[in-house]
Each structure stands twice: as structure tokens, then as C-alpha cells.
C-alpha atoms as a PDB file:
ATOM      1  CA  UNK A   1       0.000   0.000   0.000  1.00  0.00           C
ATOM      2  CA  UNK A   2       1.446   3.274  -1.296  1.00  0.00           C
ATOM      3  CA  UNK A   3       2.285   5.666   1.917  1.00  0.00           C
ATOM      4  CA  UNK A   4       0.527   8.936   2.473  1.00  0.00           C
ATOM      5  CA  UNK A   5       2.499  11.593   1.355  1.00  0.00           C
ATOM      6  CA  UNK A   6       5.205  14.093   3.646  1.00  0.00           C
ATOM      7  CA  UNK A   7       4.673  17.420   3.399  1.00  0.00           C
ATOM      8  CA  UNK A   8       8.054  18.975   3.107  1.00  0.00           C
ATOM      9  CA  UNK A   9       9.827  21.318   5.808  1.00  0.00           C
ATOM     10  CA  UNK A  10       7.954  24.110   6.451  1.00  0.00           C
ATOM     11  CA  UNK A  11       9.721  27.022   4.728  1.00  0.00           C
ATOM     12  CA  UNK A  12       9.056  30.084   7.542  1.00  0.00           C
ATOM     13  CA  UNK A  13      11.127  28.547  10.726  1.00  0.00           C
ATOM     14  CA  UNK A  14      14.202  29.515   8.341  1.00  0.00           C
ATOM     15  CA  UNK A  15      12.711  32.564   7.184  1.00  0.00           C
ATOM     16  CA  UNK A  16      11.731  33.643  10.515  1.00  0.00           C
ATOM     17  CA  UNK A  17      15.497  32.806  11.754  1.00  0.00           C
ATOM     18  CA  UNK A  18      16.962  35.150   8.809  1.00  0.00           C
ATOM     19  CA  UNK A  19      14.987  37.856   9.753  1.00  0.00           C
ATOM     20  CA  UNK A  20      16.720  37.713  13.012  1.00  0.00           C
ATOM     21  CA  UNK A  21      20.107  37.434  12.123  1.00  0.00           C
ATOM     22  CA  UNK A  22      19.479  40.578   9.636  1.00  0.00           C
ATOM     23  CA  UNK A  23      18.024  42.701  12.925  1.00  0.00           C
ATOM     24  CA  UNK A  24      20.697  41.697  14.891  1.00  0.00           C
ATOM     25  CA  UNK A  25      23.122  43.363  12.024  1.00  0.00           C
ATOM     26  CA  UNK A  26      21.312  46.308  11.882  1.00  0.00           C
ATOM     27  CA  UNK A  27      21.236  46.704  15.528  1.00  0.00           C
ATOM     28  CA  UNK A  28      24.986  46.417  15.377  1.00  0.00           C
ATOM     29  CA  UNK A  29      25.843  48.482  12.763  1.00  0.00           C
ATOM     30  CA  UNK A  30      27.366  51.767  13.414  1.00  0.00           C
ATOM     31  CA  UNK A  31      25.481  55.114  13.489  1.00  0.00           C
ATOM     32  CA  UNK A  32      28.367  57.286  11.312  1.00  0.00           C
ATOM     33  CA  UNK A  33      28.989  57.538   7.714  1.00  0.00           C
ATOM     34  CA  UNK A  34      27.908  55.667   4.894  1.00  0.00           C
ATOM     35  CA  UNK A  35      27.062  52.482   7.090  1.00  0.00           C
ATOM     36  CA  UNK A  36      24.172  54.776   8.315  1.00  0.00           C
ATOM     37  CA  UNK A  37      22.129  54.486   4.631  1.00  0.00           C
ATOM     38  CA  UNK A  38      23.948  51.308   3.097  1.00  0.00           C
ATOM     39  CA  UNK A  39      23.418  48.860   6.054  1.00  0.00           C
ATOM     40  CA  UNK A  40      19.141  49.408   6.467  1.00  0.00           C
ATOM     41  CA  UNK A  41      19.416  49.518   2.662  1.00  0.00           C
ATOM     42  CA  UNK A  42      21.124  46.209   2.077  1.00  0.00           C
ATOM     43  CA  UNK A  43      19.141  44.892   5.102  1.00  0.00           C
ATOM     44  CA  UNK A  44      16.030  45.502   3.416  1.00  0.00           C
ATOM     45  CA  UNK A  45      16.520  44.117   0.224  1.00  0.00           C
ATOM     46  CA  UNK A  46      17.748  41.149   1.818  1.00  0.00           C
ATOM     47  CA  UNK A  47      14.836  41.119   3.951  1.00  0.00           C
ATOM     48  CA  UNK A  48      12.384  41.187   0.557  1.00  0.00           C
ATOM     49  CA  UNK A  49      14.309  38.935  -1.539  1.00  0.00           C
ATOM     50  CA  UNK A  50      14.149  36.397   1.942  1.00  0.00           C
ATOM     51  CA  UNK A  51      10.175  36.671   1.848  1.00  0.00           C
ATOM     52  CA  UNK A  52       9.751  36.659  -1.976  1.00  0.00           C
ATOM     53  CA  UNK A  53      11.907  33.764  -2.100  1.00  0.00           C
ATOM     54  CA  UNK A  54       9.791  31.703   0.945  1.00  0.00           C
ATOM     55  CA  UNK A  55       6.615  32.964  -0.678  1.00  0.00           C
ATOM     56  CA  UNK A  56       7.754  31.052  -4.322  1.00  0.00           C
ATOM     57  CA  UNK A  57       8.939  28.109  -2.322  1.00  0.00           C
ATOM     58  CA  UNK A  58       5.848  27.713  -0.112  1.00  0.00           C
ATOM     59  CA  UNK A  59       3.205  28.030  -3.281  1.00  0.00           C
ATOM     60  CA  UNK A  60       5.817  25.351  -5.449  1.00  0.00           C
ATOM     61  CA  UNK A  61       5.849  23.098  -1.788  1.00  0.00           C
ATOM     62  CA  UNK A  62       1.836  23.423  -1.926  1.00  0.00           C
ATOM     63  CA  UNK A  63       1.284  22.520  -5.350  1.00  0.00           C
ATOM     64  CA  UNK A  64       3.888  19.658  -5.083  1.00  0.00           C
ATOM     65  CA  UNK A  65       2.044  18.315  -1.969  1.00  0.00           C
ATOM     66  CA  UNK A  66      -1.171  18.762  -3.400  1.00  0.00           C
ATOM     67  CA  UNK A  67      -0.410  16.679  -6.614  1.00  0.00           C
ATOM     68  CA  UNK A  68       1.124  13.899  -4.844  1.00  0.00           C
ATOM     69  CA  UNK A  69      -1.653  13.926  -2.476  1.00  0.00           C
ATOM     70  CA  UNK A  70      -4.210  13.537  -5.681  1.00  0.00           C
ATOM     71  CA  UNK A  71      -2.044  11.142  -7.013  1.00  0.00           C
ATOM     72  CA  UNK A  72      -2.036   8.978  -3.168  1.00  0.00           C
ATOM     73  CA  UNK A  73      -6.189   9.418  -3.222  1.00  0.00           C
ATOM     74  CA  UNK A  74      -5.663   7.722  -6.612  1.00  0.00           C
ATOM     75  CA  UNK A  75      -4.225   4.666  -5.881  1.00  0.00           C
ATOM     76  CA  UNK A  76      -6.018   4.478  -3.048  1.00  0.00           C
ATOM     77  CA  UNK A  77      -9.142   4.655  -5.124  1.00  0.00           C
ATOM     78  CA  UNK A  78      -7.678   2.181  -8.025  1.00  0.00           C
ATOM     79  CA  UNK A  79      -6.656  -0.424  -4.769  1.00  0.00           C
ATOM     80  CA  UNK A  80     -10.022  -0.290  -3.669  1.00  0.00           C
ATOM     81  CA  UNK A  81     -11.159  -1.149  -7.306  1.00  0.00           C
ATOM     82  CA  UNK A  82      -9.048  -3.623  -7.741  1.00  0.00           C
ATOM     83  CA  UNK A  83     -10.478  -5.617  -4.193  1.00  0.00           C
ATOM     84  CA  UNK A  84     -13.945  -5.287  -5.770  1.00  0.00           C
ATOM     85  CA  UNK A  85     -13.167  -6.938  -8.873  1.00  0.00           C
ATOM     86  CA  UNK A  86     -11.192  -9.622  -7.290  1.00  0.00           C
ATOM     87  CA  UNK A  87     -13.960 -10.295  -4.958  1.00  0.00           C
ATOM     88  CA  UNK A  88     -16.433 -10.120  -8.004  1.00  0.00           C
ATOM     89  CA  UNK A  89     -13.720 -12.516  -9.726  1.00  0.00           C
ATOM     90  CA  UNK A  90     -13.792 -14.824  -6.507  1.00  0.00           C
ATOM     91  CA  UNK A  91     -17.405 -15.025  -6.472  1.00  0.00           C
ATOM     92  CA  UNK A  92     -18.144 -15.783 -10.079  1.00  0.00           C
ATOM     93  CA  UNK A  93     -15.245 -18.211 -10.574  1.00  0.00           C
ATOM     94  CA  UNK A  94     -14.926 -19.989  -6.950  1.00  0.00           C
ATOM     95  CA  UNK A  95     -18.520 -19.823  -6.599  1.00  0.00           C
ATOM     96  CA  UNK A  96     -19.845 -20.758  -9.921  1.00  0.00           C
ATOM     97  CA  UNK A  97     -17.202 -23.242 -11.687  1.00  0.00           C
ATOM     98  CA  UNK A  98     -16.886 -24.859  -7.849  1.00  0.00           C
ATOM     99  CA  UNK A  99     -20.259 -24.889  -7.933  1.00  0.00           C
ATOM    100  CA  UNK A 100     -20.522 -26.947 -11.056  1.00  0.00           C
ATOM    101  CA  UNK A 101     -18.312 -29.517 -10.412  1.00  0.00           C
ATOM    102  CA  UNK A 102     -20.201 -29.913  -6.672  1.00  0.00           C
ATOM    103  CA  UNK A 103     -22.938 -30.269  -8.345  1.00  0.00           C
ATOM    104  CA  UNK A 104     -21.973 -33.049 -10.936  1.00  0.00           C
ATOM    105  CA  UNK A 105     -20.726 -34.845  -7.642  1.00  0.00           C
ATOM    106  CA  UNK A 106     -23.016 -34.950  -5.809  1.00  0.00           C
ATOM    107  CA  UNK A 107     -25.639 -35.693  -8.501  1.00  0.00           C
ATOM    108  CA  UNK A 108     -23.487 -38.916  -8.289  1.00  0.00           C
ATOM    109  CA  UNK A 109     -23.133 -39.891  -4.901  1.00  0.00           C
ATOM    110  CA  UNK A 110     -25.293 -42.665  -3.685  1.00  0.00           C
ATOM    111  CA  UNK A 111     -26.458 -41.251  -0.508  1.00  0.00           C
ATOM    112  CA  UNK A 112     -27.945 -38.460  -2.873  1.00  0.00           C
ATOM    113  CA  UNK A 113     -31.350 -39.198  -5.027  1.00  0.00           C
ATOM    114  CA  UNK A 114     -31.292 -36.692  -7.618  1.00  0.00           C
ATOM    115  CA  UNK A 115     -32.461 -36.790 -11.679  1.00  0.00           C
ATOM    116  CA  UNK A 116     -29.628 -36.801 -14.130  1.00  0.00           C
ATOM    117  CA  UNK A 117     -31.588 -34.979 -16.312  1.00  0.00           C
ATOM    118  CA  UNK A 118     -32.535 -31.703 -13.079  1.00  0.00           C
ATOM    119  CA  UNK A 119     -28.594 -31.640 -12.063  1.00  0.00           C
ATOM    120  CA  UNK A 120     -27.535 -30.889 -16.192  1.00  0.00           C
ATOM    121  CA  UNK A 121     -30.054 -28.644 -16.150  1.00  0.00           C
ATOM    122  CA  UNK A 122     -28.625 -27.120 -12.795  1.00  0.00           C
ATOM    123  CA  UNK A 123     -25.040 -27.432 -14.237  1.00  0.00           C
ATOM    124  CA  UNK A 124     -25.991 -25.960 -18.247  1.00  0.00           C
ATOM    125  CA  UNK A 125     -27.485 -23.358 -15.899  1.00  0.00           C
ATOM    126  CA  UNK A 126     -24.702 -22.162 -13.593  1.00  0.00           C
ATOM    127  CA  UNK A 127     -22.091 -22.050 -16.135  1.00  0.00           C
ATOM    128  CA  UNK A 128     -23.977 -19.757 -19.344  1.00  0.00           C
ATOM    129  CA  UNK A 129     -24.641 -17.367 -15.759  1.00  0.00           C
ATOM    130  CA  UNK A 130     -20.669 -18.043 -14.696  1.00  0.00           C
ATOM    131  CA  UNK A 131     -19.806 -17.723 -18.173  1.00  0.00           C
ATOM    132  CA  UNK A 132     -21.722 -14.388 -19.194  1.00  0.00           C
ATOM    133  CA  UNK A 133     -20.262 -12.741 -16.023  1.00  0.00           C
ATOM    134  CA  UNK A 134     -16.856 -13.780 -16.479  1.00  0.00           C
ATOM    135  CA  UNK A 135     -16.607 -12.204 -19.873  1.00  0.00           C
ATOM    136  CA  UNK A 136     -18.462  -9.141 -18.589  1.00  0.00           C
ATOM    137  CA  UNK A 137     -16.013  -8.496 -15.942  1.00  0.00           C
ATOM    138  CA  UNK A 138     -12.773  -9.380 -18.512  1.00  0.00           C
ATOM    139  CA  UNK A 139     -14.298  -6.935 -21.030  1.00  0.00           C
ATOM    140  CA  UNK A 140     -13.795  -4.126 -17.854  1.00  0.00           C
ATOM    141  CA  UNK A 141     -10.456  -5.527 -16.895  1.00  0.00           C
ATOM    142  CA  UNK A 142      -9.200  -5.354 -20.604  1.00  0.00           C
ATOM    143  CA  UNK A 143     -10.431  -1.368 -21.015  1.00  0.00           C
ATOM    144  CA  UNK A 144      -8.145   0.491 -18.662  1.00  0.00           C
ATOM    145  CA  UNK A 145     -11.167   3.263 -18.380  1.00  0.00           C
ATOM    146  CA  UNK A 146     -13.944   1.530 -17.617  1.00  0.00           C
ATOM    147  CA  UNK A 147     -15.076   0.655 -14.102  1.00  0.00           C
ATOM    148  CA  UNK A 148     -16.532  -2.369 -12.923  1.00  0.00           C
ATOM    149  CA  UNK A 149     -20.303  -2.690 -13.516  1.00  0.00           C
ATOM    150  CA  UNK A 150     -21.745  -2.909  -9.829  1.00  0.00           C
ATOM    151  CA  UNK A 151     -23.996  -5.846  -9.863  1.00  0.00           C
ATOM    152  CA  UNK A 152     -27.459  -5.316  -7.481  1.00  0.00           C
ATOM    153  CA  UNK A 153     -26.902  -5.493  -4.099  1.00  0.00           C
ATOM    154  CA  UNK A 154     -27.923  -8.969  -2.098  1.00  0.00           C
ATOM    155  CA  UNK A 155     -31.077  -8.615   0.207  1.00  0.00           C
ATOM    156  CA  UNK A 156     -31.873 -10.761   3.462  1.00  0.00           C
ATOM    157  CA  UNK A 157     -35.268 -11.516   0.877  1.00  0.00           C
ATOM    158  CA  UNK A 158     -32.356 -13.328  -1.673  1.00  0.00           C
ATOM    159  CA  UNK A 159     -31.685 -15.602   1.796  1.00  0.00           C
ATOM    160  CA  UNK A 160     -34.260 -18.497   0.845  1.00  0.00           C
ATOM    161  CA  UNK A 161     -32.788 -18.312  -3.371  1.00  0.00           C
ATOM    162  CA  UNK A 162     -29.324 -18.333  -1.688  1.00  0.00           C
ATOM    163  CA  UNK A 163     -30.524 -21.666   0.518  1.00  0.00           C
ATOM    164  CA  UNK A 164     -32.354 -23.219  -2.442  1.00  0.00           C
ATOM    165  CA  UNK A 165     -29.176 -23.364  -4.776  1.00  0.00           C
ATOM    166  CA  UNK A 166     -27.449 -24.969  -2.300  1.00  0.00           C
ATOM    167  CA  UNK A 167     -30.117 -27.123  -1.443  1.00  0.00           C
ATOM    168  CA  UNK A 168     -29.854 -28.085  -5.679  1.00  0.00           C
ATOM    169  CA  UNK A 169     -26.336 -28.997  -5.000  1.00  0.00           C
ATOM    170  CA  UNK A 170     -27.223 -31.770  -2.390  1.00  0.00           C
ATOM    171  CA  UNK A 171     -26.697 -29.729   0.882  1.00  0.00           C
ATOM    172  CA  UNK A 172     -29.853 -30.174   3.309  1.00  0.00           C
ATOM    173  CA  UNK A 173     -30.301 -26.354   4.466  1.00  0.00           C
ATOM    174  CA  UNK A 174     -32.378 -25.079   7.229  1.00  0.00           C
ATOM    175  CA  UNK A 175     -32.638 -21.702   7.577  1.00  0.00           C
ATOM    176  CA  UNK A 176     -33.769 -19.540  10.539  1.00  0.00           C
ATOM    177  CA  UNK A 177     -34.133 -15.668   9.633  1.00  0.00           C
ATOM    178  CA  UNK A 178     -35.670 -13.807  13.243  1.00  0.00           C
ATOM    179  CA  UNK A 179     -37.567 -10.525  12.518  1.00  0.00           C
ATOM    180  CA  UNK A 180     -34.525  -8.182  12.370  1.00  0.00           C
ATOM    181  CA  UNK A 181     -36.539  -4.839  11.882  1.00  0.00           C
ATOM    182  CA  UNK A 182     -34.197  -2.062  10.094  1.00  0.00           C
ATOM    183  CA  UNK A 183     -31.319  -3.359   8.729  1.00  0.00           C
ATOM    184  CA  UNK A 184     -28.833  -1.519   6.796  1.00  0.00           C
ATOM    185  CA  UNK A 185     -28.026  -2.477   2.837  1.00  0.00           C
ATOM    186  CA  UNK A 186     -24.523  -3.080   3.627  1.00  0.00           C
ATOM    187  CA  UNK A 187     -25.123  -5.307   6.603  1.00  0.00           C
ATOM    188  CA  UNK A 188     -27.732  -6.886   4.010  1.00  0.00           C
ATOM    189  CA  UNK A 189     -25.212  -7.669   1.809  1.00  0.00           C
ATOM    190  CA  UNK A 190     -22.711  -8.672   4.261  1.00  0.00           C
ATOM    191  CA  UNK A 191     -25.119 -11.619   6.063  1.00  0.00           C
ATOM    192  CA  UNK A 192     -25.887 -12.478   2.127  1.00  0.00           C
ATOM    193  CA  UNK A 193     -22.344 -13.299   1.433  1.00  0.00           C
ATOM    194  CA  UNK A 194     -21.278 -15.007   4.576  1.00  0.00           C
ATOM    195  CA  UNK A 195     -24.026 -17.215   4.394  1.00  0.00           C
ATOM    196  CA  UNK A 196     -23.420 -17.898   0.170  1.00  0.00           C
ATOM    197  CA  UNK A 197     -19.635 -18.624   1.042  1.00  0.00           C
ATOM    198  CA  UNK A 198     -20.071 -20.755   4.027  1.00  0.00           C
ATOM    199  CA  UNK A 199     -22.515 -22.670   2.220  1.00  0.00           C
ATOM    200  CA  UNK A 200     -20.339 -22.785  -0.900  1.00  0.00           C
ATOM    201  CA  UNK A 201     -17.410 -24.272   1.673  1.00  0.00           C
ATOM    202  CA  UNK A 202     -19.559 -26.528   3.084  1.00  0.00           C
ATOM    203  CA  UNK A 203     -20.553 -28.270  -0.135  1.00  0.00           C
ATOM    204  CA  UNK A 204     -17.030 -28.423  -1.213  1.00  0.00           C
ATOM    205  CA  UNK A 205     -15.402 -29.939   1.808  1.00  0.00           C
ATOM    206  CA  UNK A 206     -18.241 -31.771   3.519  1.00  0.00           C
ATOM    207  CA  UNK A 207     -20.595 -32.771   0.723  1.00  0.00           C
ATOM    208  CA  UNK A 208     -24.343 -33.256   0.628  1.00  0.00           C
ATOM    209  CA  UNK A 209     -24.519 -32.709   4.489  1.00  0.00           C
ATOM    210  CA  UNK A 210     -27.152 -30.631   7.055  1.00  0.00           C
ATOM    211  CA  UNK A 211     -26.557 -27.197   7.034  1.00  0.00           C
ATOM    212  CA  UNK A 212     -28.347 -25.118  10.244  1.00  0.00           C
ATOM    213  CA  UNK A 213     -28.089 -21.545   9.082  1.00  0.00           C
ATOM    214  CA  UNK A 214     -29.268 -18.608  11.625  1.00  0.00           C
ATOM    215  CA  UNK A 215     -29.270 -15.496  11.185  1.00  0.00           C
ATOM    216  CA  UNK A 216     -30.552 -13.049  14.329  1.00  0.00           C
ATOM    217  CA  UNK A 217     -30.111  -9.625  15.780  1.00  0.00           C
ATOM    218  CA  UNK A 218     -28.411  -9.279  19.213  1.00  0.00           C
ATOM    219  CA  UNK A 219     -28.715  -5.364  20.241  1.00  0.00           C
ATOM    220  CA  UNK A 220     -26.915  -3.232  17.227  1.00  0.00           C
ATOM    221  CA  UNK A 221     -25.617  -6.472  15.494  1.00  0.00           C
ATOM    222  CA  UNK A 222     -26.839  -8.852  12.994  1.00  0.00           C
ATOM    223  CA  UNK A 223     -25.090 -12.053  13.730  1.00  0.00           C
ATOM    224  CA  UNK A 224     -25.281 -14.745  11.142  1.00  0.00           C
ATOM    225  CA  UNK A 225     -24.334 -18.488  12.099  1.00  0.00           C
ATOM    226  CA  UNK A 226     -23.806 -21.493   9.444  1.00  0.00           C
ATOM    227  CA  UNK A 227     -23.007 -24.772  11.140  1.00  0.00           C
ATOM    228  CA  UNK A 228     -22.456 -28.071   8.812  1.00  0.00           C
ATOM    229  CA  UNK A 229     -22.760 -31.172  10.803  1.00  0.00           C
ATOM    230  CA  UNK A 230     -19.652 -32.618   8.685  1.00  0.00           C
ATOM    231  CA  UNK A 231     -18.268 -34.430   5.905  1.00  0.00           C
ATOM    232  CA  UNK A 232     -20.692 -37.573   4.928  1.00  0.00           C
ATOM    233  CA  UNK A 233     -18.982 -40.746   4.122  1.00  0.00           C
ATOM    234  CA  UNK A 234     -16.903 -41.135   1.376  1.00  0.00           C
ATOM    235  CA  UNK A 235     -16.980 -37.414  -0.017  1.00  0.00           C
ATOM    236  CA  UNK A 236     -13.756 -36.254  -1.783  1.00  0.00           C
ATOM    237  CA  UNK A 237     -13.134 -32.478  -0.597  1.00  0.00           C
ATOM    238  CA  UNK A 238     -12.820 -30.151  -3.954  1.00  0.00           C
ATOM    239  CA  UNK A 239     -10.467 -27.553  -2.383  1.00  0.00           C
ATOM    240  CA  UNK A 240     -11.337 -23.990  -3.511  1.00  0.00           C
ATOM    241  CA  UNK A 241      -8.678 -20.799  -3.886  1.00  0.00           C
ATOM    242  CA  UNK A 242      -9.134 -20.357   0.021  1.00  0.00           C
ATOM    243  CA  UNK A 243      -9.625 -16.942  -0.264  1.00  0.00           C
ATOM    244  CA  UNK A 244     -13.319 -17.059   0.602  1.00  0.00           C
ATOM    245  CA  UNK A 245     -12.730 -16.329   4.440  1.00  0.00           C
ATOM    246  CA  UNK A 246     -10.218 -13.745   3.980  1.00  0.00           C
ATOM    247  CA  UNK A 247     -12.724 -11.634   2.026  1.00  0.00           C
ATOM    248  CA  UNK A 248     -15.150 -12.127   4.145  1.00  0.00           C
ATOM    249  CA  UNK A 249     -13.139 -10.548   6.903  1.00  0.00           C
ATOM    250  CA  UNK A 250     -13.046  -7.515   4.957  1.00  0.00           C
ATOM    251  CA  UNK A 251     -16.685  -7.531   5.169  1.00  0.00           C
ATOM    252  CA  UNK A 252     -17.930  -7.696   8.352  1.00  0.00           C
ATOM    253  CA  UNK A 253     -16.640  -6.715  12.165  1.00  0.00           C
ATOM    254  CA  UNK A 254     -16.254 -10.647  13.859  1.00  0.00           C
ATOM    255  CA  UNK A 255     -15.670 -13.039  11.814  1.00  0.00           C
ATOM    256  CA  UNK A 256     -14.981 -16.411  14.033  1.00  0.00           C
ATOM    257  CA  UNK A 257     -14.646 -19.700  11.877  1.00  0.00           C
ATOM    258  CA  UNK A 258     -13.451 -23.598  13.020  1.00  0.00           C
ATOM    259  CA  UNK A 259     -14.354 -27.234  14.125  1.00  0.00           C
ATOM    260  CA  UNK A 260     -17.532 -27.209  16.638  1.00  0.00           C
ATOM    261  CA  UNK A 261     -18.745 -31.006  17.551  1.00  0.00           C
ATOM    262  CA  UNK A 262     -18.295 -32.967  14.049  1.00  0.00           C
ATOM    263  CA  UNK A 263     -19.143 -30.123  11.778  1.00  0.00           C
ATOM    264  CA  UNK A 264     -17.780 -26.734  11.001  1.00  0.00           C
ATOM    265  CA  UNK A 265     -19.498 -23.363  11.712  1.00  0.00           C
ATOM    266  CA  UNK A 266     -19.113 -19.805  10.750  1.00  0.00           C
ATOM    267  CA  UNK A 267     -20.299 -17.051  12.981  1.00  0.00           C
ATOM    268  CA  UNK A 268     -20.677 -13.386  11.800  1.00  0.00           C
ATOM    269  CA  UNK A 269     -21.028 -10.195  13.494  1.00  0.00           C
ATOM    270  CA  UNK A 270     -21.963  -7.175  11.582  1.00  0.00           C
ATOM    271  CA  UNK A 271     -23.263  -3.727  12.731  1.00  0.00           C
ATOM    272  CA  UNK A 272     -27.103  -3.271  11.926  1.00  0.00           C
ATOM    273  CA  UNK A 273     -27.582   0.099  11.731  1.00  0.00           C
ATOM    274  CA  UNK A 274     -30.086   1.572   9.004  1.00  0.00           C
END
């Protein structure tokens, strides 16, 4: 990350001190002859020139500042950017493609019964959706001026569509959403994406399991809780970028993740505030 710019040493403190030094010469400077109309005269000048000088050299400082201050919000700006598109990146291809090939699993397992014909419909699905958005965010990365298109924002009301596409990969999802009154669109999306990506983890590494998702206020917070009750038999884990949790911690305040009983659960905490 590119460090916020210095501003230079202040040009008075040595200004300041010359105008000093030049008193302290006219103070001891003779009162006879030609010293009497030279020395003030030469003091002057010297005094002008001085301030002219820190005057230039305080506006060029300024501007010099100023531009590499622009240039600092910049990158800042173009870092910031370049998160969102690798978190739009993560979620398309992690998400989508890992989704696919959980899906072709565990339209194969035996503990699963599922129609061949529903899970390639699933999969012929997700990928023209993976697919279209993919090449809609390379078109962005390949023109340098164009910004990422913002797709809309998830909704707690997208919970039960979230919970149903994993529930068409094999996952058994319950899902417990209290009355949460106001809650904030960011905090919307936040609970949306913790509860996608834990469910997205949990059909990778555990299969067609039970999934207990939660999601509840407690005071200002909206905590969100996805607990797997482990791998089933057999399942072979389809390992994903492992980025999915480190994002996620860029999202919201808590983030606690790990082993509880046989399963795995993920517990958010985000602020609620409208």
C-alpha cells in the first residue's frame, strides 16, 4: 500500500530565523557615515528577496504536496477497485465453476437421489450465468477506463434463493431468519455473502450434508451463524482458492470460523444500523 504523502519542511522557521540574524546586524551596525544608509538599505533588500523567495517556495511546496496527495487518493481509489473486482472474480469463478463440479458430484453420490436430467439442467445453468459474467467483468479488466459494472446489491429476501441453490447442490439447508426490523443495505449484503460462502465451503469440503443456518439480531448487530454437521462418508473435498474467508473478513466486524462437535461453523457479526 502506497504511503501517504510528507509534506516537506515548512519554509518560515528559516525565514523567521533570517529575519533575526538581519536585525541583529542592523542593531549592530554603526550610526556614522555611509554604514548609516547602506546597512538598512542592504538589510532591506535582503529582507524582501528572503520573503519573496519563501513565498515562491511555499506556493511550489503546496502545489507539489497537493499533486502527490491527488495522485495517493488515486491509488487508493484504483486499490479499492481492484479488491472489488477480485472479490467479483472470486465469487463468479470460486462460486460458480466450484459450484458446477459440486454439483456433478453430488448428482453422483449414492447417498444423494437426484435426476440426471434436473442436475444438467442445474449445471448448463450455472455455467452460461458463470460464463456471461466472467466475460463481462474481462471486457472491464481489458479497457483500462472503464469501471466495474456494480452488480445489485444482495437482500436478506435473496436468503431463501441463496438456501435453495445450495439445497440443488445436495446440501440439506435449514434456515432460521428472526424478525430483524431495520437493517442496513450493507449489513444486508454482508449476512448475504457469509451465508453464500459458508454454504459454498460446506458443499465443497463436507458434501451433501445438514446445514443449520441462523441469522438473528443481538442489540446493534446482525449475527449470522452457518453450522455443517460434517463431511458424509466417502466425499472427496474439492479444495477452492481459500480466499473465501479472507474476504469475508473484509466484510464484516467478527468473523470467528473452526471445528464445533463434528461439523464446522461460521459465525458473523456485523453492525445493523439503518
Amino acid at each position: 500500500m502506497v504511503a501517504i504523502p510528507k509534506r516537506e519542511r515548512r519554509v518560515w522557521p528559516p525565514v523567521v530565523a533570517t529575519y533575526v540574524l538581519l536585525l541583529l546586524v542592523l542593531l549592530s551596525a554603526g550610526g556614522e557615515g555611509a554604514g548609516v544608509v547602506v546597512v538598512p538599505a542592504i538589510i532591506a533588500a535582503l529582507a524582501l528577496a528572503t520573503t519573496v523567495w519563501a513565498l515562491i517556495r511555499g506556493r511550489r511546496q503546496r502545489a507539489a504536496y497537493e499533486a502527490q496527495l491527488t495522485a495517493w487518493a488515486g491509488e487508493r481509489a484504483a486499490q479499492a477497485e481492484r479488491l472489488r473486482i477480485a472479490r467479483d472474480l472470486h465469487d463468479i469463478v470460486s462460486h460458480g465453476l466450484g459450484l458446477i463440479t459440486v454439483r456433478a458430484t453430488a448428482a453422483r453420490y449414492p447417498g444423494v437421489r437426484d435426476d440426471p436430467g434436473t442436475a444438467l439442467e442445474d449445471i448448463e445453468r450455472i455455467g452460461r450465468e458463470t460464463t456471461t459474467e466472467l466475460r463481462r467483468m474481462l471486457g472491464v479488466l481489458r479497457d483500462t477506463g472503464a469501471v466495474a459494472p456494480l452488480r445489485p446489491a444482495d437482500k436478506l429476501s435473496d436468503l431463501p434463493d441463496i438456501v435453495a441453490e445450495a439445497g440443488r447442490a445436495g446440501l440439506r439447508v435449514t434456515l432460521d431468519l428472526d424478525d430483524l426490523g431495520e437493517v442496513s443495505p450493507g449489513a444486508q449484503l454482508a449476512v448475504c455473502a457469509v451465508v453464500r460462502e459458508a454454504l459454498n465451503n460446506t458443499a465443497r469440503h463436507a458434501g451433501p450434508t445438514g446445514v443449520a443456518v441462523r441469522v438473528r439480531r443481538d442489540g446493534g448487530w446482525i449475527v449470522t451463524t452457518v453450522h455443517d454437521e460434517g463431511p458424509v462418508d466417502g466425499w472427496v473435498v474439492h479444495p477452492g482458492a481459500g480466499r473465501g474467508l479472507e474476504g469475508l473478513r473484509e466484510r464484516v466486524t467478527v468473523l470467528d470460523a473452526g471445528p464445533v462437535d463434528n461439523g464446522f461453523r461460521v459465525s458473523a457479526r456485523v453492525s445493523g444500523a439503518s
